[in-house]
PDB file of N, CA and C in Angstrom:
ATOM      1  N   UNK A   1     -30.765  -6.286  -8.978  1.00  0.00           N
ATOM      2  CA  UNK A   1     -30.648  -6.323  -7.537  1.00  0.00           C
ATOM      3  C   UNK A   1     -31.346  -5.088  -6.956  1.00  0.00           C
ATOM      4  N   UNK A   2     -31.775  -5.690  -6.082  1.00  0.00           N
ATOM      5  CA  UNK A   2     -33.111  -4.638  -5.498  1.00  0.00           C
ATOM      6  C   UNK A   2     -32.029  -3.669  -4.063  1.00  0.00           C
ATOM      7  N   UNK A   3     -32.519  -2.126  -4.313  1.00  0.00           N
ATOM      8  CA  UNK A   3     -31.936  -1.938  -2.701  1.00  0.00           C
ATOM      9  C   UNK A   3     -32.384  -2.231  -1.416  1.00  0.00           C
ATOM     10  N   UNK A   4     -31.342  -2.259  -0.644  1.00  0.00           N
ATOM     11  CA  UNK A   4     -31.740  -2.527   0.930  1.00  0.00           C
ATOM     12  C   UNK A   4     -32.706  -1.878   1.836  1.00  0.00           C
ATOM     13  N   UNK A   5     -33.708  -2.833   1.992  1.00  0.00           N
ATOM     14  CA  UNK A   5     -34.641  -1.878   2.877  1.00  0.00           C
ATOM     15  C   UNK A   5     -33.921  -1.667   4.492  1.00  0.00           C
ATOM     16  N   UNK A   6     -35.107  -0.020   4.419  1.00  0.00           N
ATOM     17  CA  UNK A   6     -34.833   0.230   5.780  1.00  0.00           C
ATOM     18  C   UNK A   6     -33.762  -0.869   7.065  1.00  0.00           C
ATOM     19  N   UNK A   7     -34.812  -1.840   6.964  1.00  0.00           N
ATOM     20  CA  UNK A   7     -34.999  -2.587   7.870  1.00  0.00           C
ATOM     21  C   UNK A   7     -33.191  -3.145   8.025  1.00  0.00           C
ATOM     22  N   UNK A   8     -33.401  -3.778   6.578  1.00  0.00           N
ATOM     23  CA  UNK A   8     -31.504  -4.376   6.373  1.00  0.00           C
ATOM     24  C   UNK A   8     -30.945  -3.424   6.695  1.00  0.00           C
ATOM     25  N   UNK A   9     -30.629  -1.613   6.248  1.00  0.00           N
ATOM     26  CA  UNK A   9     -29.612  -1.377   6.961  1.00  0.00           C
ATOM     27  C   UNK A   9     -29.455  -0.953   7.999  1.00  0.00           C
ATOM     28  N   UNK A  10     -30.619  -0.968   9.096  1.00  0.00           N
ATOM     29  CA  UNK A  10     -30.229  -0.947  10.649  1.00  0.00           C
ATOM     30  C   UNK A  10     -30.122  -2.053  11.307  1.00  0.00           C
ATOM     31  N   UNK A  11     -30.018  -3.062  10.712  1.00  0.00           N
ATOM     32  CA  UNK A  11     -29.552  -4.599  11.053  1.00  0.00           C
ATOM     33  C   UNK A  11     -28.446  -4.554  10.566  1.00  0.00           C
ATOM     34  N   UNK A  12     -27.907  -3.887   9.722  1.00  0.00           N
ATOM     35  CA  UNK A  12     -26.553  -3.751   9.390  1.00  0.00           C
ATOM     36  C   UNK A  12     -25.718  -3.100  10.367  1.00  0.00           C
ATOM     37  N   UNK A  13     -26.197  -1.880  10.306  1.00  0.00           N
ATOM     38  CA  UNK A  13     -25.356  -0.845  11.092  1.00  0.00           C
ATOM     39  C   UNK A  13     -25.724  -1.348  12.662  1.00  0.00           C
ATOM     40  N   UNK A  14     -26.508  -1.838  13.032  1.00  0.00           N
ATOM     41  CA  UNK A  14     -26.611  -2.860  14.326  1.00  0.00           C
ATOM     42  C   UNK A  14     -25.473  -3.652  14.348  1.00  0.00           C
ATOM     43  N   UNK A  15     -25.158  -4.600  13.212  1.00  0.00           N
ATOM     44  CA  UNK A  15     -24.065  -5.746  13.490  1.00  0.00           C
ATOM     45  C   UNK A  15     -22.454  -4.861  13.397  1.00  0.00           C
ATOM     46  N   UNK A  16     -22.476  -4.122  12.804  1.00  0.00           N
ATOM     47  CA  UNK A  16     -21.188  -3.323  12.728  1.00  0.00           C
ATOM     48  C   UNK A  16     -20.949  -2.333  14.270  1.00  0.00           C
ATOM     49  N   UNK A  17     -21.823  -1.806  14.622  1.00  0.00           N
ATOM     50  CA  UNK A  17     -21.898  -1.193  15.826  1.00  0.00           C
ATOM     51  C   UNK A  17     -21.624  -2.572  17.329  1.00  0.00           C
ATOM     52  N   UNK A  18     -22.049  -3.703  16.873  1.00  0.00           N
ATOM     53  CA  UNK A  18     -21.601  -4.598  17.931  1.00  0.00           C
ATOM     54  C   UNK A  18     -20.116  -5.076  17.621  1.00  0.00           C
ATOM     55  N   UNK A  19     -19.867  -5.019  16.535  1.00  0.00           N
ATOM     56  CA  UNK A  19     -18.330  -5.822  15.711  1.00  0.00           C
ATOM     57  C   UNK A  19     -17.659  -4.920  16.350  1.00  0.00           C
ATOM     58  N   UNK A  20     -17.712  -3.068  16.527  1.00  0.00           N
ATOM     59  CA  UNK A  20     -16.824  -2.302  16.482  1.00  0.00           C
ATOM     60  C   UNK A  20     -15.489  -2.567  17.603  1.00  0.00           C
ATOM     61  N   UNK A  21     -16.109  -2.749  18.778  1.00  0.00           N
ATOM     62  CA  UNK A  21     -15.406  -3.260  20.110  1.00  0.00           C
ATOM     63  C   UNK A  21     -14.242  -4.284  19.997  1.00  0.00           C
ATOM     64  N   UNK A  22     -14.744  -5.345  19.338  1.00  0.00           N
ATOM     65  CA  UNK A  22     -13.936  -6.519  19.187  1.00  0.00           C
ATOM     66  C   UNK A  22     -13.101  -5.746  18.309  1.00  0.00           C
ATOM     67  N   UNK A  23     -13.314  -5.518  17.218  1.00  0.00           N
ATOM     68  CA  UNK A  23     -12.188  -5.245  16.004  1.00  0.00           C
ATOM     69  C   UNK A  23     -11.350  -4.161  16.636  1.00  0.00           C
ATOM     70  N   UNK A  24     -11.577  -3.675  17.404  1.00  0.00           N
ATOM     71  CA  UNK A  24     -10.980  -2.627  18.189  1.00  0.00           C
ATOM     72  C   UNK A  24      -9.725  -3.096  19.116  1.00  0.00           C
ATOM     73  N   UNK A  25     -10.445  -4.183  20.168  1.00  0.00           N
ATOM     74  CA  UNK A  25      -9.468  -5.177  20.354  1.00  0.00           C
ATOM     75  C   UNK A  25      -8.003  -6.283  19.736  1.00  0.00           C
ATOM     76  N   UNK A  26      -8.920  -6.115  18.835  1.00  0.00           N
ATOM     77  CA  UNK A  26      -7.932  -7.230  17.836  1.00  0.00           C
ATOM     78  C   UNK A  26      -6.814  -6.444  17.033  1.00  0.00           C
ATOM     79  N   UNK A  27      -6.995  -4.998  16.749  1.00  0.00           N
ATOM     80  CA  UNK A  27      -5.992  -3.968  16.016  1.00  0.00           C
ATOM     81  C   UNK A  27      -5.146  -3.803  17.172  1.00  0.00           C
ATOM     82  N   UNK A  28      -6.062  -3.668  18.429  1.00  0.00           N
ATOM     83  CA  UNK A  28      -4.989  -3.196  19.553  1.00  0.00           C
ATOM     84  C   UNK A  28      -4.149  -4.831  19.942  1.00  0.00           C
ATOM     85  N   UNK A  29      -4.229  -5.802  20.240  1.00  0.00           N
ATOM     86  CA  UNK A  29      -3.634  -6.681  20.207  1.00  0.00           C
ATOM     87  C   UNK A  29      -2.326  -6.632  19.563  1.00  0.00           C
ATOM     88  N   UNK A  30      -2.619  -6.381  17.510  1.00  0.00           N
ATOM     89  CA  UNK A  30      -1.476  -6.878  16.736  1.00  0.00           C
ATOM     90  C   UNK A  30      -0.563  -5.655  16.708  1.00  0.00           C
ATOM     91  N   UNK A  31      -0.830  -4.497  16.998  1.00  0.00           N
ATOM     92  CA  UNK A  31       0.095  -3.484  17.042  1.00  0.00           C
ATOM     93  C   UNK A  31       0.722  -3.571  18.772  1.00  0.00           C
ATOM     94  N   UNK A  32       0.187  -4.043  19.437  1.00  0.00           N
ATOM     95  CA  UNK A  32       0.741  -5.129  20.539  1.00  0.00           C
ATOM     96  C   UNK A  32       2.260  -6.069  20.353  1.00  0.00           C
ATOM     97  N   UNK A  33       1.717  -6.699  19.172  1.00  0.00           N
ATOM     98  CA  UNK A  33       2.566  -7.636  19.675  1.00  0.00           C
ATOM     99  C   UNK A  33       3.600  -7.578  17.922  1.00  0.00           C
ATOM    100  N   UNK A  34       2.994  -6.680  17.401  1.00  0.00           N
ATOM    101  CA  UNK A  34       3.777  -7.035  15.708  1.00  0.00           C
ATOM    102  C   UNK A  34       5.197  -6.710  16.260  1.00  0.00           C
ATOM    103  N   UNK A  35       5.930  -7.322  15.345  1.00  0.00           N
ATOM    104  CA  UNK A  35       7.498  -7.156  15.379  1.00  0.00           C
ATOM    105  C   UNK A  35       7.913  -6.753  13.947  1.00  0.00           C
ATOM    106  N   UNK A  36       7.841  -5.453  14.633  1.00  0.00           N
ATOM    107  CA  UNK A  36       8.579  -4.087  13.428  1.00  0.00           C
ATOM    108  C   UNK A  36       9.605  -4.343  12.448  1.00  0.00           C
ATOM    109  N   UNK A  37      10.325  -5.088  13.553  1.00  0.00           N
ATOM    110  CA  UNK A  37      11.965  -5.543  12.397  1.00  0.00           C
ATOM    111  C   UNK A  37      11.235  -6.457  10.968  1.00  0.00           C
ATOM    112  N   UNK A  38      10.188  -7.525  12.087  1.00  0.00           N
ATOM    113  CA  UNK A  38      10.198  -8.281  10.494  1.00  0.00           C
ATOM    114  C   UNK A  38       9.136  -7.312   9.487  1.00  0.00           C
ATOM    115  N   UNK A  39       8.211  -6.661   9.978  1.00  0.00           N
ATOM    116  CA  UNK A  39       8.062  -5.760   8.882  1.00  0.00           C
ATOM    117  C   UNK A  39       8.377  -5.197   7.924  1.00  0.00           C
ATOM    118  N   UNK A  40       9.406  -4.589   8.356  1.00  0.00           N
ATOM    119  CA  UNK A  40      10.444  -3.320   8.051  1.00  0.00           C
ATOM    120  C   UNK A  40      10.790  -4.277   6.565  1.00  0.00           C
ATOM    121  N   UNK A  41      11.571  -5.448   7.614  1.00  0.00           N
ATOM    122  CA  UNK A  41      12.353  -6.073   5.851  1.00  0.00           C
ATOM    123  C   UNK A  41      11.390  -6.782   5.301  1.00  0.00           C
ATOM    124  N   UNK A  42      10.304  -6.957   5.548  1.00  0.00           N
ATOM    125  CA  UNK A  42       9.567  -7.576   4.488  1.00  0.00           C
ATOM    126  C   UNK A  42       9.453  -6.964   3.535  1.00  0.00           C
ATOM    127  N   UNK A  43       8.750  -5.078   4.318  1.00  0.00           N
ATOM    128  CA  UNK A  43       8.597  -4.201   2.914  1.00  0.00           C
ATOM    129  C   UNK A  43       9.444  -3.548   2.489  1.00  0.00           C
ATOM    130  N   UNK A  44      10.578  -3.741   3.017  1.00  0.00           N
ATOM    131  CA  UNK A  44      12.358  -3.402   1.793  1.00  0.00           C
ATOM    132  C   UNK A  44      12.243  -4.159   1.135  1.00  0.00           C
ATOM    133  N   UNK A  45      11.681  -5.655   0.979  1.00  0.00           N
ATOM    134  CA  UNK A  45      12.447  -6.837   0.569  1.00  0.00           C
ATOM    135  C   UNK A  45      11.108  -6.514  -0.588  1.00  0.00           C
ATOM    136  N   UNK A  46       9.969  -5.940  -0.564  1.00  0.00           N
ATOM    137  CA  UNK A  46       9.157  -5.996  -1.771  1.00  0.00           C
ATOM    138  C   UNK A  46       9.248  -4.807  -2.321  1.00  0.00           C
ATOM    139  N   UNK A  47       9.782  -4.139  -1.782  1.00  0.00           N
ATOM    140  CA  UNK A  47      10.039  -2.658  -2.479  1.00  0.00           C
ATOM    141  C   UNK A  47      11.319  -2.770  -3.437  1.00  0.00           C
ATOM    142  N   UNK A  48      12.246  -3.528  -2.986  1.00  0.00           N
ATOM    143  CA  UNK A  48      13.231  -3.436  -3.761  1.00  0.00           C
ATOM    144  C   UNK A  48      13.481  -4.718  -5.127  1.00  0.00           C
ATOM    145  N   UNK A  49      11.648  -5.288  -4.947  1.00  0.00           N
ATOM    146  CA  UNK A  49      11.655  -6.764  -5.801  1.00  0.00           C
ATOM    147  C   UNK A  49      11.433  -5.517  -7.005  1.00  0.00           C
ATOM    148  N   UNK A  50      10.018  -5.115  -6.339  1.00  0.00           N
ATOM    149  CA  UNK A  50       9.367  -3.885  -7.379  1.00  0.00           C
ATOM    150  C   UNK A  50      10.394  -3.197  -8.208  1.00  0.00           C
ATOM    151  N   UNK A  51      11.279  -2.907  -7.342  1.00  0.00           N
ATOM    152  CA  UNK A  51      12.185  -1.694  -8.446  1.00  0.00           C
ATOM    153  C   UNK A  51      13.401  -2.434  -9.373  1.00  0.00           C
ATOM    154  N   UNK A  52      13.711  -4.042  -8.983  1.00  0.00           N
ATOM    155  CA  UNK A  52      13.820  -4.706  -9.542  1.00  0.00           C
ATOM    156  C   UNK A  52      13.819  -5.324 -10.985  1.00  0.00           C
ATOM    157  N   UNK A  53      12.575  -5.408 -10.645  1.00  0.00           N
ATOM    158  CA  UNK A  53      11.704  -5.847 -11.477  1.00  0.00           C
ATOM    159  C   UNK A  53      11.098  -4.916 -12.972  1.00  0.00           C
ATOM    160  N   UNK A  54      11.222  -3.492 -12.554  1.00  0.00           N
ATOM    161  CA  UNK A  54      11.079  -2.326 -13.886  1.00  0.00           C
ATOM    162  C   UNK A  54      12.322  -1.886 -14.897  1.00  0.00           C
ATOM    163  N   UNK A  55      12.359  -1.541 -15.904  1.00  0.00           N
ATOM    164  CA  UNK A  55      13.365  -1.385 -16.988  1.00  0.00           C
ATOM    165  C   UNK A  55      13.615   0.253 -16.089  1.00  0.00           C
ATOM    166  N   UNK A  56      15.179   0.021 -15.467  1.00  0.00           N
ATOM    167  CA  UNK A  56      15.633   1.356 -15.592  1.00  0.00           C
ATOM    168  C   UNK A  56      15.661   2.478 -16.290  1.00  0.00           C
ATOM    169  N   UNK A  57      15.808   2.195 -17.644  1.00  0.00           N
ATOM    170  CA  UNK A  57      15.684   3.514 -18.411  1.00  0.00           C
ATOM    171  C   UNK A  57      14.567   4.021 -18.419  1.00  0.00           C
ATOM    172  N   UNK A  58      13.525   3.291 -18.078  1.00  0.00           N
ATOM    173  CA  UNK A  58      11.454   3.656 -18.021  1.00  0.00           C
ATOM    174  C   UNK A  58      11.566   4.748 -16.464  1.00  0.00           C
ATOM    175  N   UNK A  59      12.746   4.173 -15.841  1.00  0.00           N
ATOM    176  CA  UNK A  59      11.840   4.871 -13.953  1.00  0.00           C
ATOM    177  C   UNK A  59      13.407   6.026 -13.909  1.00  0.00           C
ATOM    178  N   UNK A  60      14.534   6.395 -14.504  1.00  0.00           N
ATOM    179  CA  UNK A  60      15.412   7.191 -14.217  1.00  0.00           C
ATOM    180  C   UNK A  60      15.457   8.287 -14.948  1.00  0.00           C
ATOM    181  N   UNK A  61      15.252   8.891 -14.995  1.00  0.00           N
ATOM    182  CA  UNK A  61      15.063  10.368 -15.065  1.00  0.00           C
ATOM    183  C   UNK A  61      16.734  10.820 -15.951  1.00  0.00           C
ATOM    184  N   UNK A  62      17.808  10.510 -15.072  1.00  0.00           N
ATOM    185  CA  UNK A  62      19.674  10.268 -15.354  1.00  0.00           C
ATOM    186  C   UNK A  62      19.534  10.004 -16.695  1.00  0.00           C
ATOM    187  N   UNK A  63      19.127   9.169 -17.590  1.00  0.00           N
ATOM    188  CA  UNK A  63      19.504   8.558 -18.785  1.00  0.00           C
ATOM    189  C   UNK A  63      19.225   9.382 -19.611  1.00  0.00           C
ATOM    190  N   UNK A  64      17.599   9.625 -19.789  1.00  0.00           N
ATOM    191  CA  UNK A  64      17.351  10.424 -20.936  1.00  0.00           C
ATOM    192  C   UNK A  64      18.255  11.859 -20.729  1.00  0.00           C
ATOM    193  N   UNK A  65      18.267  12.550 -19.427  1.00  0.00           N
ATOM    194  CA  UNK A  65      19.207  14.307 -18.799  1.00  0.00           C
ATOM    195  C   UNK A  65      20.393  13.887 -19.426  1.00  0.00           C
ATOM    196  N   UNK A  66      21.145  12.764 -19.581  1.00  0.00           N
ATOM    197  CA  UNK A  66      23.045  11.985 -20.002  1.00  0.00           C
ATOM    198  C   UNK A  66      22.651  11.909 -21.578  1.00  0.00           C
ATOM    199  N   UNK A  67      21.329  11.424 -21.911  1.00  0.00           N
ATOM    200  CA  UNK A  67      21.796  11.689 -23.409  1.00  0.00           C
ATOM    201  C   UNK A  67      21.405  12.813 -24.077  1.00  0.00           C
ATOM    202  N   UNK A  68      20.247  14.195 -23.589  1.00  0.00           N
ATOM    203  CA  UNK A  68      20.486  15.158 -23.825  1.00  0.00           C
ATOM    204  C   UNK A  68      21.775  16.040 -23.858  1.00  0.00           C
ATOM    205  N   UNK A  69      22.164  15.983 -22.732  1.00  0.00           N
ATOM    206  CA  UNK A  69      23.715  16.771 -22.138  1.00  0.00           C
ATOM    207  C   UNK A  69      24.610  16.084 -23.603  1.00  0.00           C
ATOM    208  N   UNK A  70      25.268  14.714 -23.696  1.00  0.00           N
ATOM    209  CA  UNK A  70      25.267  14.567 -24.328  1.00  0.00           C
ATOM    210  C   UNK A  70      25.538  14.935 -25.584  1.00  0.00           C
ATOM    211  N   UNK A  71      24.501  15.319 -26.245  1.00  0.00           N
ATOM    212  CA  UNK A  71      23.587  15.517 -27.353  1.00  0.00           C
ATOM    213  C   UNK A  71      24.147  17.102 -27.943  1.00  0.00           C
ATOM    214  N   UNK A  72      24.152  17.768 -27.024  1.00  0.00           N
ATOM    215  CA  UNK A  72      24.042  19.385 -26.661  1.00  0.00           C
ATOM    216  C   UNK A  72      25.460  19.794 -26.863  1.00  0.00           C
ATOM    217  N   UNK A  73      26.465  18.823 -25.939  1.00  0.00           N
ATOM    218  CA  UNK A  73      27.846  18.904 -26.048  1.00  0.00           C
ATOM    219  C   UNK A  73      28.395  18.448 -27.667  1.00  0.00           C
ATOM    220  N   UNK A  74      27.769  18.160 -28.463  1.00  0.00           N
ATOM    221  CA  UNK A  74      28.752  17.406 -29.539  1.00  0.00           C
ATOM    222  C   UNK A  74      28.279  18.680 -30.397  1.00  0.00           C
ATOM    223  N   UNK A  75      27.072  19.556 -30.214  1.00  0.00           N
ATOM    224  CA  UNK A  75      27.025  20.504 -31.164  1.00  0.00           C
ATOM    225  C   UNK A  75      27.885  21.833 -31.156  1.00  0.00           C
TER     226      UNK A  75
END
């Protein structure tokens, strides 16, 4: 694949420089009109699939510190 001449990328940066306005519009729209609440629990509701979903003893830190302590106490 050959690079972009000149030409393509100020026809590029032409079409992005006309896009900018609209897309500008359209961010301002959905932060307009989004509804936070259902956000909110959507990304509790995948945050807490995620943590779910992993072997506790891999993500808690508590288990391995309980069986050192543990460990330490019987000597």
């Amino acid at each position: 694949m050959s690079a972009p001449t000149e030409a393509q990328r100020q026809e590029w940066m032409a079409q992005w420089r006309a896009a900018g306005p609209a897309l500008e519009r359209i961010r301002l729209l959905e932060l307009a009109t989004a509804d936070l609440g259902q956000i909110a629990s959507a990304l509790e509701d995948a945050c807490l699939e995620g943590v779910r979903a992993l072997d506790p003893e891999r993500i808690s830190g508590l288990v391995e510190q309980q069986r050192l302590l543990h460990r330490r106490s019987r000597s």
